[in-house]
PDB file of N, CA and C in Angstrom:
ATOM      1  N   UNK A   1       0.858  -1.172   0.000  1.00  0.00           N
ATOM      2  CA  UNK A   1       0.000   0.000   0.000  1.00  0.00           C
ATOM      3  C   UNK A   1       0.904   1.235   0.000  1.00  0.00           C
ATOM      4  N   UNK A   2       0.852   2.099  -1.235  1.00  0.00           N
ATOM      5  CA  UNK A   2       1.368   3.366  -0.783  1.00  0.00           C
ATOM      6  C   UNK A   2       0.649   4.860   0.011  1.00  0.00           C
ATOM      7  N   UNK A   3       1.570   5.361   0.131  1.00  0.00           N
ATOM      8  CA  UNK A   3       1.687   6.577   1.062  1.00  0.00           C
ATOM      9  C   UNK A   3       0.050   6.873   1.181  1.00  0.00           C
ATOM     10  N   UNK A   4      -0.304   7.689   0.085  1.00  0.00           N
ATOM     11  CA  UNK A   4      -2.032   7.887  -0.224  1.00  0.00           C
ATOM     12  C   UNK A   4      -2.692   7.219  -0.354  1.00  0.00           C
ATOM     13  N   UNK A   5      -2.621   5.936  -0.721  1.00  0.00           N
ATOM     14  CA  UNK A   5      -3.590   4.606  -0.066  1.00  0.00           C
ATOM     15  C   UNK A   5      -4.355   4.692   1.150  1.00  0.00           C
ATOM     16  N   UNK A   6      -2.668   4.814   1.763  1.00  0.00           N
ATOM     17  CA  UNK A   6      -3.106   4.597   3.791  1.00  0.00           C
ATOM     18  C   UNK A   6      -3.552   6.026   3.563  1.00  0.00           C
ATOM     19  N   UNK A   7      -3.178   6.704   3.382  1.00  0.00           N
ATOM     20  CA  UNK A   7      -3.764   8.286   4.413  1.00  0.00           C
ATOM     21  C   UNK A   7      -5.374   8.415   3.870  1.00  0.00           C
ATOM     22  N   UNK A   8      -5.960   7.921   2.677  1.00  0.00           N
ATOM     23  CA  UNK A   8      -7.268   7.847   2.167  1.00  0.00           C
ATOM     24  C   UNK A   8      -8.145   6.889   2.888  1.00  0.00           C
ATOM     25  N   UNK A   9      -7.471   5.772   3.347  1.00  0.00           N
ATOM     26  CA  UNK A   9      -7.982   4.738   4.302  1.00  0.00           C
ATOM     27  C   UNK A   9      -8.024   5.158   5.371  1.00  0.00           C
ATOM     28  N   UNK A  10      -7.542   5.839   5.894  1.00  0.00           N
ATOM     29  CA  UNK A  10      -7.891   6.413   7.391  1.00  0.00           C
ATOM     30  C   UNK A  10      -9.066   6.693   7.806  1.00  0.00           C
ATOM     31  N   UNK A  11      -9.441   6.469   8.458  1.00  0.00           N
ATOM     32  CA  UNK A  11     -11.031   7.209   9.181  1.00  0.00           C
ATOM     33  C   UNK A  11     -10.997   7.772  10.151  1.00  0.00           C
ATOM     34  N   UNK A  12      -9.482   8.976  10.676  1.00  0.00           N
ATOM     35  CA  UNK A  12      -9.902   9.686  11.390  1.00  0.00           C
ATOM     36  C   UNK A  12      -9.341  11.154  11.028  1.00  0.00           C
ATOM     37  N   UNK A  13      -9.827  12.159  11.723  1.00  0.00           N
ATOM     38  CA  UNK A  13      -9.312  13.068  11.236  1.00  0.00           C
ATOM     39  C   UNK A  13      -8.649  13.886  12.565  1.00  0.00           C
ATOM     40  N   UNK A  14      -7.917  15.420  11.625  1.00  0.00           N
ATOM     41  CA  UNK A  14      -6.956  15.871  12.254  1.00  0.00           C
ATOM     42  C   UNK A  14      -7.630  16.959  12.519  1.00  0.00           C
ATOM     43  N   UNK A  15      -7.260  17.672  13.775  1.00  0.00           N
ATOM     44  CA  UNK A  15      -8.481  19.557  14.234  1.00  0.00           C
ATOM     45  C   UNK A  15      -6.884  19.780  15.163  1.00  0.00           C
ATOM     46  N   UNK A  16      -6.807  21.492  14.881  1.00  0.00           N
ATOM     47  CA  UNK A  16      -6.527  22.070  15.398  1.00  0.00           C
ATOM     48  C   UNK A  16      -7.207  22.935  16.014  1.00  0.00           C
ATOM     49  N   UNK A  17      -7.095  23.350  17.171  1.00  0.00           N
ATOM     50  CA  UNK A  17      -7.880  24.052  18.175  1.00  0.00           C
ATOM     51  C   UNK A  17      -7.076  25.318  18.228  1.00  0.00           C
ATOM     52  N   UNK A  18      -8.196  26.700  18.505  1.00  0.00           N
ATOM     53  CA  UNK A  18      -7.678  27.780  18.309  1.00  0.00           C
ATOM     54  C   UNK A  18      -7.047  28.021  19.399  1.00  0.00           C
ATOM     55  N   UNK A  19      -5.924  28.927  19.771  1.00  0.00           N
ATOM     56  CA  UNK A  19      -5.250  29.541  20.861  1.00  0.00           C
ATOM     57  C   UNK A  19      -5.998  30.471  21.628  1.00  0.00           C
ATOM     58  N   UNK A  20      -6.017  30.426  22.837  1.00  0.00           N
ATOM     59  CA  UNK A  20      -6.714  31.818  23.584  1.00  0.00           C
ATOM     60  C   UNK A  20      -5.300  32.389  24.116  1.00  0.00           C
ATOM     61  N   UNK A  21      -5.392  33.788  24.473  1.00  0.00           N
ATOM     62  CA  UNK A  21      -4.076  34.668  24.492  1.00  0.00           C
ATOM     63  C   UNK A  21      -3.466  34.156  25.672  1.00  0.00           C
ATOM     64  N   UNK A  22      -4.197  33.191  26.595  1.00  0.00           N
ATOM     65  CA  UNK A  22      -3.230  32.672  27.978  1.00  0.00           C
ATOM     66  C   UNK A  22      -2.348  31.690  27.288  1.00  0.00           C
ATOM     67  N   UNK A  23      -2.945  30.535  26.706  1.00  0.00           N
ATOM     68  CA  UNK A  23      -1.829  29.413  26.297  1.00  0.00           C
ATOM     69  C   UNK A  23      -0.846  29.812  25.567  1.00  0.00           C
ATOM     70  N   UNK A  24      -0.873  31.132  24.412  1.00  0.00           N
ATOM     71  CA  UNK A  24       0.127  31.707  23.272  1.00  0.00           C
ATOM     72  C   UNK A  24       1.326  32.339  24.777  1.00  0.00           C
ATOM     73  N   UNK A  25       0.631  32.809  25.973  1.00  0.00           N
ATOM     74  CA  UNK A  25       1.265  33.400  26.899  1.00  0.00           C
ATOM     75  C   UNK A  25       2.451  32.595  27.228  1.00  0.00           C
ATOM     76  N   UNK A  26       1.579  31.054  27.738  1.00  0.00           N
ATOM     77  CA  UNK A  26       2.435  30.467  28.627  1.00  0.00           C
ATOM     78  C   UNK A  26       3.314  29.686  27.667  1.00  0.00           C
ATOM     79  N   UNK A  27       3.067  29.690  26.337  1.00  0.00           N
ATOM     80  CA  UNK A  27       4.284  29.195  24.808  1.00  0.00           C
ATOM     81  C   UNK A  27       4.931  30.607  24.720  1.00  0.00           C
ATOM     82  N   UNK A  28       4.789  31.572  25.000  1.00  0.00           N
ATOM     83  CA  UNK A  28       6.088  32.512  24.862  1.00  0.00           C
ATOM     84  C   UNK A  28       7.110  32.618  25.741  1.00  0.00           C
ATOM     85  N   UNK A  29       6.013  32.507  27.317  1.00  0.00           N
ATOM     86  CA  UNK A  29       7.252  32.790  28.526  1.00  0.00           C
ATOM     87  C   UNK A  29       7.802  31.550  28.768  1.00  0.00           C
ATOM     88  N   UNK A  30       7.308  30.659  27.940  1.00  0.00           N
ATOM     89  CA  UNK A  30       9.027  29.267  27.582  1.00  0.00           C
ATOM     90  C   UNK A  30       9.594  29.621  26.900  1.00  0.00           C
ATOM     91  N   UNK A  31       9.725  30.205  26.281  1.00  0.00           N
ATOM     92  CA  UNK A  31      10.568  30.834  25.143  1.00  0.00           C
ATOM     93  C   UNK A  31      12.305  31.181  25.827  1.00  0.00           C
ATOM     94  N   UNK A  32      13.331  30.187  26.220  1.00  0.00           N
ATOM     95  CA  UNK A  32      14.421  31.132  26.493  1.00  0.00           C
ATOM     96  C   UNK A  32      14.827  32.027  26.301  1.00  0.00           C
ATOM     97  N   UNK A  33      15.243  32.905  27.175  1.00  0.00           N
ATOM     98  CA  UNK A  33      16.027  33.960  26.749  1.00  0.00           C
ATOM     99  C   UNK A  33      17.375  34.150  26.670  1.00  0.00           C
ATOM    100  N   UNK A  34      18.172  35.054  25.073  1.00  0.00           N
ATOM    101  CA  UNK A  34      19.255  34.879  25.133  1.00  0.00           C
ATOM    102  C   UNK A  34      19.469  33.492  23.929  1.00  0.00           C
ATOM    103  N   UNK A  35      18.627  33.013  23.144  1.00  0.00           N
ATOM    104  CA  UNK A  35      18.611  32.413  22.079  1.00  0.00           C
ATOM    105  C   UNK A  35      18.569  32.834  21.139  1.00  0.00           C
ATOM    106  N   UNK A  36      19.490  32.726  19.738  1.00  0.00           N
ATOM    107  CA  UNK A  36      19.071  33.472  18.791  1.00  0.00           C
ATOM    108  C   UNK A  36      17.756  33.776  18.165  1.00  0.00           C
ATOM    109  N   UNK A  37      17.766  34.806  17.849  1.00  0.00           N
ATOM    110  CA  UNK A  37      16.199  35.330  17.331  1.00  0.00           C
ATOM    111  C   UNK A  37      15.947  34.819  15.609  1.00  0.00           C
ATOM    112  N   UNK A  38      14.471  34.794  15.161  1.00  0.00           N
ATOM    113  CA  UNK A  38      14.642  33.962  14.395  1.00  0.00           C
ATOM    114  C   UNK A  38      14.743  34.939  13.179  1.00  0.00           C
ATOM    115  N   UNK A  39      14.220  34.816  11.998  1.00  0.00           N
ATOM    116  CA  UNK A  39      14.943  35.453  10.342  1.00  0.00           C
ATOM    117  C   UNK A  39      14.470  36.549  10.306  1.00  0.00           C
ATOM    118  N   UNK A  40      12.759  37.023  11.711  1.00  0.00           N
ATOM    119  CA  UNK A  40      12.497  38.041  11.341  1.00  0.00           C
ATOM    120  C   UNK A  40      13.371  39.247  12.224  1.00  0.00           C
ATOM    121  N   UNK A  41      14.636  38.526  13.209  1.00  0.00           N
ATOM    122  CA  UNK A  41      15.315  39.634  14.072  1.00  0.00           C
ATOM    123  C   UNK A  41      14.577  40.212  15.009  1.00  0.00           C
ATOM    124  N   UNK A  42      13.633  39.594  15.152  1.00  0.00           N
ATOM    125  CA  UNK A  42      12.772  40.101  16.614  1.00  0.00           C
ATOM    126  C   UNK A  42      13.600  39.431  17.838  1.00  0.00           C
ATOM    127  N   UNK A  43      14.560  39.872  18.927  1.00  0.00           N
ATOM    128  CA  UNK A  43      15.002  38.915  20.045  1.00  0.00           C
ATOM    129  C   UNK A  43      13.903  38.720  20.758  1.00  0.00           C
ATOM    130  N   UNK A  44      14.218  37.200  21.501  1.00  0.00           N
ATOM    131  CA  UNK A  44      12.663  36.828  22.597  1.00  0.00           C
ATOM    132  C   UNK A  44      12.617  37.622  23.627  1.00  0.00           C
ATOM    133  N   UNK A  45      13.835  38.682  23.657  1.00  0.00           N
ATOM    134  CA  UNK A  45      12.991  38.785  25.162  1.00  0.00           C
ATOM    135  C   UNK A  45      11.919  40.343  24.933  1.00  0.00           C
ATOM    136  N   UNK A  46      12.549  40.758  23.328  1.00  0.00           N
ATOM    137  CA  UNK A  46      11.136  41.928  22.930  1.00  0.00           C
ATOM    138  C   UNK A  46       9.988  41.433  22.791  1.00  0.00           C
ATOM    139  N   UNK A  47      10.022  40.514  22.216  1.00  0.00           N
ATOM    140  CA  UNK A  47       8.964  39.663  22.398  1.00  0.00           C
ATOM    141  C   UNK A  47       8.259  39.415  23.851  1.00  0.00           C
ATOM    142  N   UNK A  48       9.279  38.964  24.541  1.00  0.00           N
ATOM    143  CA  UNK A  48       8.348  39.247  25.956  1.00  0.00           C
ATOM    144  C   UNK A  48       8.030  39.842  26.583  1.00  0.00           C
ATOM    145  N   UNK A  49       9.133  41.079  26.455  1.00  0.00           N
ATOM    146  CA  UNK A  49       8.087  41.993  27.188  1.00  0.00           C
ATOM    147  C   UNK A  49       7.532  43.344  26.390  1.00  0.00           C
ATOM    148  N   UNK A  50       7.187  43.018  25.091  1.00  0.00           N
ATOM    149  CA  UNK A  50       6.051  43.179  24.114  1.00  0.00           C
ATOM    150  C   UNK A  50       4.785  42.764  24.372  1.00  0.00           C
ATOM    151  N   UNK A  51       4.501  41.667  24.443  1.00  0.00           N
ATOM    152  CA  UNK A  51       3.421  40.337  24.658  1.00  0.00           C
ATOM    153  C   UNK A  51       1.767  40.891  24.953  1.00  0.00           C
ATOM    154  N   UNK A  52       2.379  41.903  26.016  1.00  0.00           N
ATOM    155  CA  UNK A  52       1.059  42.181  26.702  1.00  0.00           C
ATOM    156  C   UNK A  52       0.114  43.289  25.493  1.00  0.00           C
ATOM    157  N   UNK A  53       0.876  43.747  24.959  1.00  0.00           N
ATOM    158  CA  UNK A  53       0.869  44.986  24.161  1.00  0.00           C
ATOM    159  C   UNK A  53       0.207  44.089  22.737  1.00  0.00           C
ATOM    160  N   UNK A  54       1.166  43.591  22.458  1.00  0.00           N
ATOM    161  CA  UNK A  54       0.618  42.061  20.962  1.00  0.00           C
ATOM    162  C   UNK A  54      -0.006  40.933  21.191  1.00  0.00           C
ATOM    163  N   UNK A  55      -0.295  41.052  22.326  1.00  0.00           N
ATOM    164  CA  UNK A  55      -1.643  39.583  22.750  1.00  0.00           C
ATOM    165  C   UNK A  55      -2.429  39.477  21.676  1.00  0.00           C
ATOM    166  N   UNK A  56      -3.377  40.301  21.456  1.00  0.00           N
ATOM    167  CA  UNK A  56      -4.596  39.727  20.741  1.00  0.00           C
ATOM    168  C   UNK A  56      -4.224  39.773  19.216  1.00  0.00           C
ATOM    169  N   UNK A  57      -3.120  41.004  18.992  1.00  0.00           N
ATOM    170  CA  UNK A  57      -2.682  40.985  17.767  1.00  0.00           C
ATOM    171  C   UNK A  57      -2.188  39.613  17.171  1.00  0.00           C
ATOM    172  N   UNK A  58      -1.818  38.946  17.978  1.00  0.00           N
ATOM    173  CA  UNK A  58      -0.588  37.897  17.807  1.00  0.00           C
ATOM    174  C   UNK A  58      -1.249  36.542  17.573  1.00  0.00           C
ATOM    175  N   UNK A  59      -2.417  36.433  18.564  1.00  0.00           N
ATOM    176  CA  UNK A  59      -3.272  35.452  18.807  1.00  0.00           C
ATOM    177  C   UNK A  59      -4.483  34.939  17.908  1.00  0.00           C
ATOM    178  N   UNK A  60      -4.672  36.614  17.348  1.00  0.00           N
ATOM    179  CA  UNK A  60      -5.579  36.521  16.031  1.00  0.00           C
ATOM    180  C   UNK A  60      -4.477  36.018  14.971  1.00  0.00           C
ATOM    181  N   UNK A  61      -3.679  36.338  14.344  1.00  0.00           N
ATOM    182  CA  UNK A  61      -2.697  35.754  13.664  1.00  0.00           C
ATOM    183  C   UNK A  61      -2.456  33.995  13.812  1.00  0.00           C
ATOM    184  N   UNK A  62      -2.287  33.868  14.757  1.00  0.00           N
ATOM    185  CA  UNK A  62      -2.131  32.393  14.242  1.00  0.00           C
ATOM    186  C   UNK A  62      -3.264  31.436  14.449  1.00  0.00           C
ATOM    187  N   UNK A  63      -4.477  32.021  14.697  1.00  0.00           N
ATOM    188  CA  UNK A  63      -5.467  31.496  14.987  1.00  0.00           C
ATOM    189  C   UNK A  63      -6.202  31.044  13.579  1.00  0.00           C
ATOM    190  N   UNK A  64      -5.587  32.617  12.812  1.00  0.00           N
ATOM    191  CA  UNK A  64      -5.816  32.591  11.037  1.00  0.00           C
ATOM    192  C   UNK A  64      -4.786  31.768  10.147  1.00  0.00           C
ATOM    193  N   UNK A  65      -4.229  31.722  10.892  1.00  0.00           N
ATOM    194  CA  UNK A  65      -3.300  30.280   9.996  1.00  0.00           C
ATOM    195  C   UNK A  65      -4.128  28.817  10.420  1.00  0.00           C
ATOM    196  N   UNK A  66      -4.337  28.699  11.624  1.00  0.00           N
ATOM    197  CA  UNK A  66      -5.174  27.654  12.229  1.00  0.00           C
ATOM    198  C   UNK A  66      -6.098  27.473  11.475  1.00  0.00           C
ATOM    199  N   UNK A  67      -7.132  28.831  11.349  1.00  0.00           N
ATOM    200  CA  UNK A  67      -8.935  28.449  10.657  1.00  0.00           C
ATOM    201  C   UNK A  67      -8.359  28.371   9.392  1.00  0.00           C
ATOM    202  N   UNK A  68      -7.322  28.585   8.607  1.00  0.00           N
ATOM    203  CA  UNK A  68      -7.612  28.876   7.266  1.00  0.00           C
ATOM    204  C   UNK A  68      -6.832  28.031   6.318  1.00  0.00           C
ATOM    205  N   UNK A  69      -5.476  27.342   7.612  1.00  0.00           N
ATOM    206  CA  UNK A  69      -4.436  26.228   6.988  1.00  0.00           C
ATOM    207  C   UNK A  69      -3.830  27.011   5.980  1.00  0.00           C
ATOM    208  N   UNK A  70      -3.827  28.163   5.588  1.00  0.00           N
ATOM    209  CA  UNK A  70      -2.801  29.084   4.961  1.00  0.00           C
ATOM    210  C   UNK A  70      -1.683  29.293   5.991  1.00  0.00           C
ATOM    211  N   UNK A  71      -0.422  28.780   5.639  1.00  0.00           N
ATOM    212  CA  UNK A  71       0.969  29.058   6.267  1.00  0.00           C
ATOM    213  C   UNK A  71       1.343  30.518   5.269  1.00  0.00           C
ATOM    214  N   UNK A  72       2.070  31.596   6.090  1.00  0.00           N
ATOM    215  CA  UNK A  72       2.720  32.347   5.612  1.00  0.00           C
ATOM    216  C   UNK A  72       4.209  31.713   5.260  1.00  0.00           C
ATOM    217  N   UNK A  73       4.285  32.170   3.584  1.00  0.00           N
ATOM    218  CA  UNK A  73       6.030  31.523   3.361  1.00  0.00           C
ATOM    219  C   UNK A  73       6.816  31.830   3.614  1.00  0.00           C
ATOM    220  N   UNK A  74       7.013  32.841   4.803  1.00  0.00           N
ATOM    221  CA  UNK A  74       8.386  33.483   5.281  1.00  0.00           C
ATOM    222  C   UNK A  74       7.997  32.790   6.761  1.00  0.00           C
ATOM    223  N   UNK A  75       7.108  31.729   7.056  1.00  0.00           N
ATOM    224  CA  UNK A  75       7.082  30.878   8.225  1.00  0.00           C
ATOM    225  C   UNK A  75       7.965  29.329   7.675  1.00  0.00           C
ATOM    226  N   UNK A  76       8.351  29.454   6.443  1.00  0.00           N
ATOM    227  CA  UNK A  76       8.743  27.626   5.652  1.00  0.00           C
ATOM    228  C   UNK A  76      10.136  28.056   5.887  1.00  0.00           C
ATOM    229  N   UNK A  77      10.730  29.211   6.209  1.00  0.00           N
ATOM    230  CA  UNK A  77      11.868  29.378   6.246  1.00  0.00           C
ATOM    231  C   UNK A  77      12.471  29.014   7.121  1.00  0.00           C
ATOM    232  N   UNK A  78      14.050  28.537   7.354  1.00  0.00           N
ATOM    233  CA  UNK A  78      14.985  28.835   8.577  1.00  0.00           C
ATOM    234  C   UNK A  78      16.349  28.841   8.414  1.00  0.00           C
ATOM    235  N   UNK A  79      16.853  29.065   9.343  1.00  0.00           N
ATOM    236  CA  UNK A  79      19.038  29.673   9.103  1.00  0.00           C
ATOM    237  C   UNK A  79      19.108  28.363   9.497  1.00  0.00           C
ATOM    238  N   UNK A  80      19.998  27.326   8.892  1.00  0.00           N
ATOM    239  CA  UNK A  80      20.863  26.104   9.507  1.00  0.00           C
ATOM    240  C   UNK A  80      21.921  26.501   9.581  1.00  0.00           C
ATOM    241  N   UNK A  81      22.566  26.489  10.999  1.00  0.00           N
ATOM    242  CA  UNK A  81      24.446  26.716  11.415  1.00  0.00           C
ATOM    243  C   UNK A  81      24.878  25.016  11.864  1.00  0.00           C
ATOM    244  N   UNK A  82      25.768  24.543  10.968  1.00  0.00           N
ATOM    245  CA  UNK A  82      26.458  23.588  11.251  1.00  0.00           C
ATOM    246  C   UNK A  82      27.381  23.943  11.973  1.00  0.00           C
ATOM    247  N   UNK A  83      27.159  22.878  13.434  1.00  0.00           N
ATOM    248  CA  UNK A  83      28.307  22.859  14.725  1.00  0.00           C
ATOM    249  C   UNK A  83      28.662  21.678  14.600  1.00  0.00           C
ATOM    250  N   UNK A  84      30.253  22.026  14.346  1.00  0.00           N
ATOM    251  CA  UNK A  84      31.544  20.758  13.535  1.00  0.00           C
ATOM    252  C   UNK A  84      32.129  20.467  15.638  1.00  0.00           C
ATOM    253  N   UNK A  85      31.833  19.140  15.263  1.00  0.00           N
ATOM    254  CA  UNK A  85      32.477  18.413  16.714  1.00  0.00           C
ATOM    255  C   UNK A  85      33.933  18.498  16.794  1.00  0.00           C
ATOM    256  N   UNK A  86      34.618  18.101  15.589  1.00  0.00           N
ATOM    257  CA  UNK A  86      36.208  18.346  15.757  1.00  0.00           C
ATOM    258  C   UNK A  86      36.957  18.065  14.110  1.00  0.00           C
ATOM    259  N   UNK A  87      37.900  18.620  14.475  1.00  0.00           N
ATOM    260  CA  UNK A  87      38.539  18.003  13.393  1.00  0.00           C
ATOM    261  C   UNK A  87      38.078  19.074  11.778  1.00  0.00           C
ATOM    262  N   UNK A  88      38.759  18.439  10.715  1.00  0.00           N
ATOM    263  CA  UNK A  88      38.141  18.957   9.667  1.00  0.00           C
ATOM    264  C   UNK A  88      36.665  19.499   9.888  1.00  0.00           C
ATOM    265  N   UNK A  89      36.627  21.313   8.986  1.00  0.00           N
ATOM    266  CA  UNK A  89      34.565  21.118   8.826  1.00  0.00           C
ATOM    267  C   UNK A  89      34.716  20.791   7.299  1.00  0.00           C
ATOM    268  N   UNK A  90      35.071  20.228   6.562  1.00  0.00           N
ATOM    269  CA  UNK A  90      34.975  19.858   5.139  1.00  0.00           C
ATOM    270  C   UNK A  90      35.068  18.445   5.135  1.00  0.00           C
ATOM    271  N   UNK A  91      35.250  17.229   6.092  1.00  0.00           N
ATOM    272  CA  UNK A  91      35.442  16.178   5.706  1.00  0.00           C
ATOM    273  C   UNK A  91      34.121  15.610   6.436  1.00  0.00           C
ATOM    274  N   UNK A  92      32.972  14.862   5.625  1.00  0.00           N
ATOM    275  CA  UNK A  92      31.689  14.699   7.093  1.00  0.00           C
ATOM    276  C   UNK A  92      31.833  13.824   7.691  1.00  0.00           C
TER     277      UNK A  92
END
């Protein structure tokens, strides 16, 4: 059976549930601080203590990726930094 076989045979399905601005809360203030920030150069900790200010802004946003399964394509993005253990970084 291939790939779309099984996933057509399935009989169950997948739901994402919308965010309310406490849970987006308590997924930001995990957020370490002092980690690089991601491609858009926002650091986390503006982000955190932004938050209160971009709650609902923020919350409606991905709530609309949620209802609508439209990903923004500057979300498909990311920086890969290869960390070389030793030795040559040209030999893998």
């Amino acid at each position: 059976m291939n790939f779309r076989n099984f996933v057509e045979s399935c009989d169950s399905t997948f739901e994402l549930e919308l965010l309310t601005t406490d849970e987006l809360r308590k997924i930001v203030n995990n957020i370490p601080v002092g980690k690089a920030e991601g491609l858009d150069g926002i650091p986390t900790s503006l982000l955190k203590l932004s938050f209160t200010f971009i709650a609902r802004s923020l919350t409606h946003i991905f709530n609309l990726v949620i209802y609508t399964g439209i990903i923004p394509n500057d979300w498909n993005s990311a920086r890969v930094t290869p960390i070389y253990k030793a030795d040559s970084r040209v030999d893998p």
